[in-house]
Protein backbone atom coordinates (compact mmCIF):
# COMPACT_ATOMS: atom_id res chain seq x y z
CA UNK A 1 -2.77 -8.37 2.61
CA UNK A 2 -1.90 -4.72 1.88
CA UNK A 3 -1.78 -3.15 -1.03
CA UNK A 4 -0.02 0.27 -1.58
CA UNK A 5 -0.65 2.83 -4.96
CA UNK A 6 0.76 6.19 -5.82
CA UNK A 7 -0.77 8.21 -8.36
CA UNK A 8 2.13 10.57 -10.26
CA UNK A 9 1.20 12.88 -12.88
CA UNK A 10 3.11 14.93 -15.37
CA UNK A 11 1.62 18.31 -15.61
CA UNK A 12 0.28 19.65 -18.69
CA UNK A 13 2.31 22.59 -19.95
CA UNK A 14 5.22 20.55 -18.52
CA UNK A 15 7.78 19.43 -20.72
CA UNK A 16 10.88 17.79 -18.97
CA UNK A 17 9.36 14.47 -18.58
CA UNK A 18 11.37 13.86 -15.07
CA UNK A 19 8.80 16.41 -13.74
CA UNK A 20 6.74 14.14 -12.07
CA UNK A 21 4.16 14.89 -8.94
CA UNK A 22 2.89 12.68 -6.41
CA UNK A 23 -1.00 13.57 -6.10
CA UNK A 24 -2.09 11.01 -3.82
CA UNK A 25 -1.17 8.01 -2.06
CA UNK A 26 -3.12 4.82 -0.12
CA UNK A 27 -2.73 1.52 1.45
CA UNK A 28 -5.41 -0.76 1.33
CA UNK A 29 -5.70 -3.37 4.19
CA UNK A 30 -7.81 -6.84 2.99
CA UNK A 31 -8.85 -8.75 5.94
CA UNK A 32 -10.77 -11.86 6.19
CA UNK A 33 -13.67 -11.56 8.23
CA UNK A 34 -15.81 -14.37 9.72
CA UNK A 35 -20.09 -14.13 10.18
CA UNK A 36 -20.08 -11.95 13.15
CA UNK A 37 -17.51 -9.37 11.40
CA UNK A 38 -14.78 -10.50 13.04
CA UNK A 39 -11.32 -10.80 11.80
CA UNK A 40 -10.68 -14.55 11.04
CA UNK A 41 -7.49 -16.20 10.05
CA UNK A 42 -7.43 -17.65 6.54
CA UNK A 43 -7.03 -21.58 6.05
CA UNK A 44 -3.78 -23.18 4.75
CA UNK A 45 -4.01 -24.50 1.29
């Protein structure tokens, strides 16, 4: 599963709404791993 986010912010002082920035971004991976560590598949339900 992966799951993206964007943080946007409006500045302060700013005052035209539409002024938007992107500050940061990330994609998050979620794996299922089995006892050893290892990457496992998931079951079916």
């Amino acid at each position: 599963m992966k799951i993206s986010v964007e943080v946007w912010i409006l500045p302060p002082n700013e005052k035209d709404i539409h002024s938007l920035y992107k500050v940061t971004e990330a994609v998050f991976v979620m794996v299922a791993l089995d006892a050893k560590g290892r990457i496992r598949t998931l079951p079916s339900s």
